[in-house]
N, C-alpha and C. Protein backbone atom coordinates (compact mmCIF):
# COMPACT_ATOMS: atom_id res chain seq x y z
N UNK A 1 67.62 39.07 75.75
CA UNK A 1 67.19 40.19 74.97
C UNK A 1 66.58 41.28 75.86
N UNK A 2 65.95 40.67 76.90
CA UNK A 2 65.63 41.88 77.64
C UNK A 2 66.41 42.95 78.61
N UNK A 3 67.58 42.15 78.88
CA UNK A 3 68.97 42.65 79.75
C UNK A 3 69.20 44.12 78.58
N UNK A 4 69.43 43.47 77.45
CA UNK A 4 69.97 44.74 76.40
C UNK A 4 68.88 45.70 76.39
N UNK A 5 67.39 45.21 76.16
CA UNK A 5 66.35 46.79 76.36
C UNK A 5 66.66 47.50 77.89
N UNK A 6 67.04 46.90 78.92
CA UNK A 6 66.80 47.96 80.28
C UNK A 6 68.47 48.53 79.85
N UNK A 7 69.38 48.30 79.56
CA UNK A 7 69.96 49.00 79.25
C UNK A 7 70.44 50.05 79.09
N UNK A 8 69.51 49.79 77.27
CA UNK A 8 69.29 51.17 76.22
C UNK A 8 68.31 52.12 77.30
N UNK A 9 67.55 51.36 77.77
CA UNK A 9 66.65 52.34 78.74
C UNK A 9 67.32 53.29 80.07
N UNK A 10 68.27 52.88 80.72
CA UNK A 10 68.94 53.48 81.41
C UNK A 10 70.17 54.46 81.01
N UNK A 11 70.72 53.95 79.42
CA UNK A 11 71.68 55.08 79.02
C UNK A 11 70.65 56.45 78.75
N UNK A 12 69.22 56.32 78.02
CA UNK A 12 68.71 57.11 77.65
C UNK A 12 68.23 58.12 78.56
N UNK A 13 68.10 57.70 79.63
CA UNK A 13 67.05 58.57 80.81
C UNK A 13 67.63 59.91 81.17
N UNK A 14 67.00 60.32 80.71
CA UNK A 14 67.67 62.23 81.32
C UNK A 14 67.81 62.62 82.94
N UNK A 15 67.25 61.60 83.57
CA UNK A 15 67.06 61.86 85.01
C UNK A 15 68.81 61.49 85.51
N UNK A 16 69.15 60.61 84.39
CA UNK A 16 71.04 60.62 84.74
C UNK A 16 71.80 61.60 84.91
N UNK A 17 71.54 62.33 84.14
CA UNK A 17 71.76 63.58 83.73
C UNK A 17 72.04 64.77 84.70
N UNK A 18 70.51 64.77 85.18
CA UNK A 18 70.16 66.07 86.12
C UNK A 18 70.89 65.62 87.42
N UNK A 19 70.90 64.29 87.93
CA UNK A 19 71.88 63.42 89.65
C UNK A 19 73.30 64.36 88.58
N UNK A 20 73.67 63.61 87.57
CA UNK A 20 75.18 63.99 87.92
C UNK A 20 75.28 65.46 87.75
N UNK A 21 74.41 66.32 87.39
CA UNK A 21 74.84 67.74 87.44
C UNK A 21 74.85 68.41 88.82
N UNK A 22 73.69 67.65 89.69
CA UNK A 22 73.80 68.08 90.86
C UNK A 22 74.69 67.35 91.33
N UNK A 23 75.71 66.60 91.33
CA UNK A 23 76.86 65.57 91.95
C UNK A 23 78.07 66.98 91.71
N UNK A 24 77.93 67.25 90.62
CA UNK A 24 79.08 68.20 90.21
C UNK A 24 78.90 69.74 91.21
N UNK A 25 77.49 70.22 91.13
CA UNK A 25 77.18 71.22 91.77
C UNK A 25 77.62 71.21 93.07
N UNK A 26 77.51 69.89 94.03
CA UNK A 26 78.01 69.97 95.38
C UNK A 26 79.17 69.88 95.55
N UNK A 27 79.56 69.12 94.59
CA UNK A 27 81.48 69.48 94.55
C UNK A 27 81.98 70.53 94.32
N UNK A 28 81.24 71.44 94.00
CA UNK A 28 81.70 72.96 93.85
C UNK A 28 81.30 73.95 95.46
N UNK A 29 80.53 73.38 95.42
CA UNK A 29 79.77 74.28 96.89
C UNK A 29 80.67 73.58 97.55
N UNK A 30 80.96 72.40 98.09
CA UNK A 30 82.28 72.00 98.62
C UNK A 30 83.33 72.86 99.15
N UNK A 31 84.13 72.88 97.53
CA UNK A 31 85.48 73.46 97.15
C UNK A 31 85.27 75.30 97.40
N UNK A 32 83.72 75.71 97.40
CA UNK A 32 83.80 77.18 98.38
C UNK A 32 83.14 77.53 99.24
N UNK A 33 83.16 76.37 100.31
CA UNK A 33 83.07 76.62 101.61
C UNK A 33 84.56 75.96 102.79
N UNK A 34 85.32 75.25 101.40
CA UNK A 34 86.05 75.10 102.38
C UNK A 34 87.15 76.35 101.88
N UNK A 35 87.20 77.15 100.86
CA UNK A 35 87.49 78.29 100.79
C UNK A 35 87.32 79.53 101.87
N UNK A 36 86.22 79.28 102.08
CA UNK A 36 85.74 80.51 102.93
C UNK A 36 86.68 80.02 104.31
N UNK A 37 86.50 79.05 104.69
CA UNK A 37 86.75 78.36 106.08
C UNK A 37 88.11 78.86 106.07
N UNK A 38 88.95 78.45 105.22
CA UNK A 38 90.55 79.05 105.09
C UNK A 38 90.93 80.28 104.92
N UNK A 39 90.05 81.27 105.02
CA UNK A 39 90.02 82.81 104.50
C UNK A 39 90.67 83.27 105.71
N UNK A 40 91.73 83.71 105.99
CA UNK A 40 92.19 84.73 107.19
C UNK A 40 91.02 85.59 107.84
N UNK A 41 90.54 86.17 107.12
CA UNK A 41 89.11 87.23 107.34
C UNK A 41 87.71 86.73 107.46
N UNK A 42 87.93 85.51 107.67
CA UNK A 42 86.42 84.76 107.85
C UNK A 42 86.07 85.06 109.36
N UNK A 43 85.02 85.92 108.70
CA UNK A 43 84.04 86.44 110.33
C UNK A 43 83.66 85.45 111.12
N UNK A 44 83.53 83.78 110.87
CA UNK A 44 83.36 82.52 112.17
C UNK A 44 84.29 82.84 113.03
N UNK A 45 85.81 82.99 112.35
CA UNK A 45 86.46 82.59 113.47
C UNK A 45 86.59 83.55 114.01
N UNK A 46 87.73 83.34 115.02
CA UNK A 46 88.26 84.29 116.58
C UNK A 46 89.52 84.62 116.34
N UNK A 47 90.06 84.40 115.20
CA UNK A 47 91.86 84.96 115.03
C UNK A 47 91.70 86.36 114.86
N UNK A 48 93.06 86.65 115.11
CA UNK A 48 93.13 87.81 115.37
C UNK A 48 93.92 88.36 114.61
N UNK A 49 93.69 89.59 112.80
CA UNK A 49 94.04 88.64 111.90
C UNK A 49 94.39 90.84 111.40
N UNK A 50 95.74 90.95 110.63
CA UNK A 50 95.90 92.60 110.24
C UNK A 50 96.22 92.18 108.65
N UNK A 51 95.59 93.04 107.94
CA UNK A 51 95.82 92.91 106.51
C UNK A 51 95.68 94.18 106.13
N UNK A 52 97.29 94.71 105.67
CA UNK A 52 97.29 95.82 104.61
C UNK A 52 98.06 95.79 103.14
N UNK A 53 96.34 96.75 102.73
CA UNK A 53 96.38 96.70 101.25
C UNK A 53 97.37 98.20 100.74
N UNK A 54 98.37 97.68 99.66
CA UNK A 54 99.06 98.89 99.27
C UNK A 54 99.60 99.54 100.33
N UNK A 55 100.84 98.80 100.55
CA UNK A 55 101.78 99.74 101.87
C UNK A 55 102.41 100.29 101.24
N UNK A 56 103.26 101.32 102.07
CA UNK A 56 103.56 102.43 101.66
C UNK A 56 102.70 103.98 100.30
N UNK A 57 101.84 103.63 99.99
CA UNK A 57 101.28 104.18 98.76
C UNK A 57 100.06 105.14 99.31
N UNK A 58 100.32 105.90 98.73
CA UNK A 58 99.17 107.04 99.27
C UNK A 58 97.57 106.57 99.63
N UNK A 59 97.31 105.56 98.63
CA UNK A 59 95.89 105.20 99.46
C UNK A 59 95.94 103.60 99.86
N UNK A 60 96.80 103.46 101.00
CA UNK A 60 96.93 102.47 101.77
C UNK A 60 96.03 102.25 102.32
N UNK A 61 95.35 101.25 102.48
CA UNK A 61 94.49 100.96 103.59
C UNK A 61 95.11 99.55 104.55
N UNK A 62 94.12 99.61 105.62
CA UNK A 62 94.58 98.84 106.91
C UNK A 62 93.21 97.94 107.38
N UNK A 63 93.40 97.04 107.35
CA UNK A 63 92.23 96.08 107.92
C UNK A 63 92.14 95.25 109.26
N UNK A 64 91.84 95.36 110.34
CA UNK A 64 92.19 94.56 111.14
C UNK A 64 91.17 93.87 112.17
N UNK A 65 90.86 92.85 112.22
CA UNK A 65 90.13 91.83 112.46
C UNK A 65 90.37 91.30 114.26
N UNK A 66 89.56 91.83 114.68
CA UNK A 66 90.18 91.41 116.54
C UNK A 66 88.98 90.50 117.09
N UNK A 67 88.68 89.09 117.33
CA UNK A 67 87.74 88.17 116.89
C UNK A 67 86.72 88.15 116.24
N UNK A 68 85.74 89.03 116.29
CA UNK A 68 84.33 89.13 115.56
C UNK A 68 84.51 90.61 114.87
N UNK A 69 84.73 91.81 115.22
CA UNK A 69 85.03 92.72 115.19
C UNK A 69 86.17 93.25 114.14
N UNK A 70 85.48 94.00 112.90
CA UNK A 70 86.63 94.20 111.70
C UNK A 70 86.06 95.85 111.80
N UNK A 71 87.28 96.37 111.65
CA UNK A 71 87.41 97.80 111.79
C UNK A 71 88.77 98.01 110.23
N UNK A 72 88.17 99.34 109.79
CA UNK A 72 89.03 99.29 108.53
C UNK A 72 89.90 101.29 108.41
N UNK A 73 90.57 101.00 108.31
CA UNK A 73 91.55 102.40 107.94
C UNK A 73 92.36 102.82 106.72
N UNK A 74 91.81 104.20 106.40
CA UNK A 74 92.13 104.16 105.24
C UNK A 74 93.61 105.37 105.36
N UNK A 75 94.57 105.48 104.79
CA UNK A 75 95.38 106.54 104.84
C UNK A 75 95.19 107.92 104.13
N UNK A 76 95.38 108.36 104.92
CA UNK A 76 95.04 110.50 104.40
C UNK A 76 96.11 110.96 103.49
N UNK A 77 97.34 109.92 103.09
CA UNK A 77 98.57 110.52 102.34
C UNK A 77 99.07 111.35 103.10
N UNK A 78 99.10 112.34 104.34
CA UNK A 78 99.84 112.66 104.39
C UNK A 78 100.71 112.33 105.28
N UNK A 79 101.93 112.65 105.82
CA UNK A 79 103.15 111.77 106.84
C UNK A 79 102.82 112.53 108.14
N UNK A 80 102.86 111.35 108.74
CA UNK A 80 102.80 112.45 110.26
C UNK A 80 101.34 113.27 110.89
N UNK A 81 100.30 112.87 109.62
CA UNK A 81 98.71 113.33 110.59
C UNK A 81 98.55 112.42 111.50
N UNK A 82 97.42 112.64 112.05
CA UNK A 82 96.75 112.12 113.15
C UNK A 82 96.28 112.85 113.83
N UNK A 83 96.09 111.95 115.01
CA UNK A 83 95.39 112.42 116.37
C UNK A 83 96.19 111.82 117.30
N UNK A 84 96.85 112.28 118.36
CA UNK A 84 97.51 112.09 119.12
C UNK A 84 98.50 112.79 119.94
N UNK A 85 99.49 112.79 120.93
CA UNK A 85 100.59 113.84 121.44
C UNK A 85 101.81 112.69 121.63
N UNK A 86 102.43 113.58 121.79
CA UNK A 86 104.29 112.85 121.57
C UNK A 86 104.16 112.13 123.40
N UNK A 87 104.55 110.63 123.31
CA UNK A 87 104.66 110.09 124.65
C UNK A 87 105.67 109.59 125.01
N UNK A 88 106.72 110.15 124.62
CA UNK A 88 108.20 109.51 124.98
C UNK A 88 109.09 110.10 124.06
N UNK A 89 110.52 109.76 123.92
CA UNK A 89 111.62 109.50 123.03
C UNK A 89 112.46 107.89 123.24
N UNK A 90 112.73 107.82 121.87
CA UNK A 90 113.39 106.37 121.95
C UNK A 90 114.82 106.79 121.35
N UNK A 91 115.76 106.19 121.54
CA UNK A 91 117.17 105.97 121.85
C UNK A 91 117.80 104.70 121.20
N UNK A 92 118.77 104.58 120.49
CA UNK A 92 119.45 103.11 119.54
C UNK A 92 120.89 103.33 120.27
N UNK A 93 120.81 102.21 121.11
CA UNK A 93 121.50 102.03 121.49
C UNK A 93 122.94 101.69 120.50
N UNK A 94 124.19 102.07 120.85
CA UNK A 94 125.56 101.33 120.11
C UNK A 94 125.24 99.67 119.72
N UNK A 95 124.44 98.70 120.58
CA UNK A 95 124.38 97.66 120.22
C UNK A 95 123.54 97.44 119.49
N UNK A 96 122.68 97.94 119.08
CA UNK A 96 121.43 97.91 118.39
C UNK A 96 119.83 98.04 119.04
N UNK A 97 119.76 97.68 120.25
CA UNK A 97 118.50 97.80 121.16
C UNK A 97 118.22 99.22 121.02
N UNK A 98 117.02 99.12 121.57
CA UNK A 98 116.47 100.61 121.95
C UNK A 98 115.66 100.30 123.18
N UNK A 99 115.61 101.45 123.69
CA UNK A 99 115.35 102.23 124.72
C UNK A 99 114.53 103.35 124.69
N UNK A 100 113.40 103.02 125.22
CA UNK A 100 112.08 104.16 125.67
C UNK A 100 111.78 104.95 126.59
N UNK A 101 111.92 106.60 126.79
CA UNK A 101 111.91 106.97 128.08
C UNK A 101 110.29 107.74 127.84
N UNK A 102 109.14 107.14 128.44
CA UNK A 102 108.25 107.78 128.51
C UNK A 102 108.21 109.59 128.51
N UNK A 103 107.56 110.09 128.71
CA UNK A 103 107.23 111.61 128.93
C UNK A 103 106.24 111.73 129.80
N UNK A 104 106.33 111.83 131.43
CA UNK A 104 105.41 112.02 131.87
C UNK A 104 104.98 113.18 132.57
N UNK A 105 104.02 113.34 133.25
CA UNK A 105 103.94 114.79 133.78
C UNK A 105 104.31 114.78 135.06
N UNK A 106 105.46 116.34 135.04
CA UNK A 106 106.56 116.51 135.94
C UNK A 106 106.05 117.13 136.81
């Protein structure tokens, strides 16, 4: 008779309760850290990692991740801005290759 009171006493205890909610809670913290760990863009690691959002589309952006270091670019819409000067011409070959002839100063 007393086997059956500790029992009833152990189904009843709310302290069951609160272990398995925190049992469930760490299985979640778990399942998003090993999320994060698998993230291409996770600032731990050292890959070396380019992600663009909306290519081709006027507000494209560009993300790119070079080990610790994330630098982000957004597009101006228009074709052909920048900053820069022309450093060569390239050439398609009949076979399909190409060919680069720098531009240097003559």
């Amino acid at each position: 008779m007393s086997l059956r009171l500790m029992d009833d006493l152990e189904a009843d205890d709310p302290i069951l309760s609160v272990v398995n909610l925190i049992d469930v809670f760490l299985v979640i913290i778990a399942a998003l850290l090993l999320a994060v760990a698998n993230n291409p863009m996770n600032p731990f690691s050292a890959d070396n990692v380019t992600v663009i959002k909306n290519p081709g589309q006027p507000n494209m952006e560009m993300i790119v991740k070079k080990g610790e270091q994330i630098e982000h670019y957004q597009a101006s819409g228009e074709i052909g801005s920048g900053e820069g000067s022309r450093a060569g011409v390239a050439y398609r070959m009949k076979d399909g290759s190409f060919i680069y002839v720098p531009e240097g100063d003559r």
